[in-house]
Every structure is written in C-alpha cells, then in structure tokens.
Protein backbone atom coordinates (compact mmCIF):
# COMPACT_ATOMS: atom_id res chain seq x y z
CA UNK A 1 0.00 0.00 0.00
CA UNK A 2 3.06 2.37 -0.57
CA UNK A 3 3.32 2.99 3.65
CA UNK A 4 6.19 2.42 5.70
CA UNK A 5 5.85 2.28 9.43
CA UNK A 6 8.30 4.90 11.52
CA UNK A 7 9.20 4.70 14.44
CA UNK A 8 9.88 8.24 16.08
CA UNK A 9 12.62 8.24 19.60
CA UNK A 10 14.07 11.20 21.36
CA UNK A 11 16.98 11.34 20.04
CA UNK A 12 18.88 12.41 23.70
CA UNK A 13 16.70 9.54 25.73
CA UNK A 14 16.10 7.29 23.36
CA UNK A 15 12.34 7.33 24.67
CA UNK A 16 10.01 5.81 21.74
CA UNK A 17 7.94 8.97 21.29
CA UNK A 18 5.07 7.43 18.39
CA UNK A 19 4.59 5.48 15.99
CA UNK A 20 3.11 7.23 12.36
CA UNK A 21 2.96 6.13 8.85
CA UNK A 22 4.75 7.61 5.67
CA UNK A 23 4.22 7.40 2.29
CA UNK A 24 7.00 8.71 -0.16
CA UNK A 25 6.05 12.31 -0.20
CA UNK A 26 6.21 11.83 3.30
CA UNK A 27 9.85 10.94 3.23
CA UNK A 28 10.91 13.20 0.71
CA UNK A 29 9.33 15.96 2.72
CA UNK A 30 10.92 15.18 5.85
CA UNK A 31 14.60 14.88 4.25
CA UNK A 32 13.87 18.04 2.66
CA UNK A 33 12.68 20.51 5.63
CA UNK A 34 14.56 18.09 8.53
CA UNK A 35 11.16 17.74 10.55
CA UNK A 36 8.56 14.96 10.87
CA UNK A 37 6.25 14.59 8.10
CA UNK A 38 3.31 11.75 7.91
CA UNK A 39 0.58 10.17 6.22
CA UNK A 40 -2.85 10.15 7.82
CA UNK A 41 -4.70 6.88 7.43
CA UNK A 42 -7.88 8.03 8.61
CA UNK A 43 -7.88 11.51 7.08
CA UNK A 44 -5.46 9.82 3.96
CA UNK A 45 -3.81 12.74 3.55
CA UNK A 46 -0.16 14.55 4.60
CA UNK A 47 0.26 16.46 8.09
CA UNK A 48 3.36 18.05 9.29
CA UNK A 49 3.71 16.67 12.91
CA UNK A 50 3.73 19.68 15.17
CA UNK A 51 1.69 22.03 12.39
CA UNK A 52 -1.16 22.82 14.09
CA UNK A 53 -0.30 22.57 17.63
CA UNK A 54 3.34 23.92 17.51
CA UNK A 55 5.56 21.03 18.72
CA UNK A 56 7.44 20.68 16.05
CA UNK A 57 10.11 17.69 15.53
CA UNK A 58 13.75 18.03 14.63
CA UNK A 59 14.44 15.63 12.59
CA UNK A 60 18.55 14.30 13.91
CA UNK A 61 18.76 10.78 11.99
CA UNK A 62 16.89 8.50 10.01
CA UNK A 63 17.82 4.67 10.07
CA UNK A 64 15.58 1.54 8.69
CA UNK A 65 15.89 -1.84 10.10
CA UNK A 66 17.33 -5.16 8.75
CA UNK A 67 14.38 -5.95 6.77
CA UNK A 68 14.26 -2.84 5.13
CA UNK A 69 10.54 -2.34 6.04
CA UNK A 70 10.24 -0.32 9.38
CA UNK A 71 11.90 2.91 9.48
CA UNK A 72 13.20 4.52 13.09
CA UNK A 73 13.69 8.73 13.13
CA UNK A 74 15.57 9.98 16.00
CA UNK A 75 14.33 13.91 16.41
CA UNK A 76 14.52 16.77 18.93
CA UNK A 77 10.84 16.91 20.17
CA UNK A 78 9.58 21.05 20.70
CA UNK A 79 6.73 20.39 23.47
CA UNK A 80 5.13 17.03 23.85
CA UNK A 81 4.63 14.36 21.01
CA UNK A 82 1.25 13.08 22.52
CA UNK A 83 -2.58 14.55 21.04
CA UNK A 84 -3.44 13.60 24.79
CA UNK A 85 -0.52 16.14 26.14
CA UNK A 86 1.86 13.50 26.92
CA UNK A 87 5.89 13.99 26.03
CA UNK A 88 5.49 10.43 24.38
CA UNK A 89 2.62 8.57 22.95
CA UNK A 90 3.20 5.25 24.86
CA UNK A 91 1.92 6.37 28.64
CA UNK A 92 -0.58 3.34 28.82
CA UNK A 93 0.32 -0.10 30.53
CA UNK A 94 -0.72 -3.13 29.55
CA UNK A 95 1.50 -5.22 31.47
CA UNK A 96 4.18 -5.06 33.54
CA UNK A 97 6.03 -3.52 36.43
CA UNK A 98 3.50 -1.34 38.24
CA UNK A 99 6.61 0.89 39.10
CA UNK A 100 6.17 3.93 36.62
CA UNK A 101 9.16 6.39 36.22
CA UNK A 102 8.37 9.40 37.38
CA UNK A 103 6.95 11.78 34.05
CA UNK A 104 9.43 14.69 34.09
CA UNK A 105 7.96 18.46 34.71
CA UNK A 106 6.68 19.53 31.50
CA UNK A 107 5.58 16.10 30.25
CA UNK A 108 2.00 16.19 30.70
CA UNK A 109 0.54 19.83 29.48
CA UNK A 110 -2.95 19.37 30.58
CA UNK A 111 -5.10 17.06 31.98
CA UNK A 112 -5.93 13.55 30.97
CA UNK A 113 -9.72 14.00 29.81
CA UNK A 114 -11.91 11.14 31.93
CA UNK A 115 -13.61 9.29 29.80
C-alpha cells in the first residue's frame, strides 16, 4: 500500500515517542525541511507533525531496520509528542512492572480527559 511504518525516539533519551505512517512524499518531505512529516490513514492525507499545535520535531537521523521495512527517526521533540498532552505517545500499561518512572515536569501539558 506504498506505507512504511516509523518509528519516532528522542533522540537524547532514546524514549520511543510514536509510531506514524509515511508514504513517499512523506519521506521526501521530511529529508527536505529536517522535521517529521506523515501520512494520515484516517484523514489519507499529509500532516506536518507539530503544524497545528506547535511542537514541532527536529528531525537528527533517520535509520531503517534489517528488513528494510520499518523505518526509526531519531528527532529533537519542541513540546510534547502526545494529542493527549503526553511527552510520548506510549503512557498506557498493559502489562508489567506497576513501578512507573516518574513523568518529568513539562511532560504532561494538561489534563488527561476522563472518559
């Protein structure tokens, strides 16, 4: 279907920040501005990761993995990469240590919206 998973990290704590989709405008975008650009599947068309809300993502490096088929950007994240106001997308458990790191001031920009 022409996407390629991408895998976004901090690229100072190697935190996994999301997980997005890119097509090959996507790409070329991206390599040509040095900031995150995606493919919606729902809306099926281009954003620019940080357009709308400001937090805007430095693109550092861009490596794939052995199988050519998964691709892993390493970026300086402006703000939090989270819609819910999170600094990274992956702040749900569904197993494991019950321990959670403490989120560093800053992470969380407003309040988790009960549902």
């Amino acid at each position: 279907n022409g996407l390629i998973p991408a895998v976004v990290q901090d690229s100072k704590t190697n935190t996994v920040l999301m997980v997005a989709y890119m097509n090959r405008e996507a790409l070329e975008r991206t390599l040509a501005t040095k900031e995150t650009w995606f493919w919606s599947r729902s809306r099926r068309q281009l954003w620019h990761k940080g357009e709308t809300s400001g937090h805007f993502q430095k693109v550092k490096e861009i490596l794939f993995d052995c199988d050519h088929d998964t691709l892993l950007i390493k970026v300086v994240q402006t703000g939090v990469a989270c819609h819910e106001g999170y600094f990274s997308c992956f702040h749900y458990r569904l197993w494991g240590d019950e321990t959670c790191p403490d989120i560093p001031n800053g992470q969380l920009l407003k309040e988790k919206k009960k549902r």
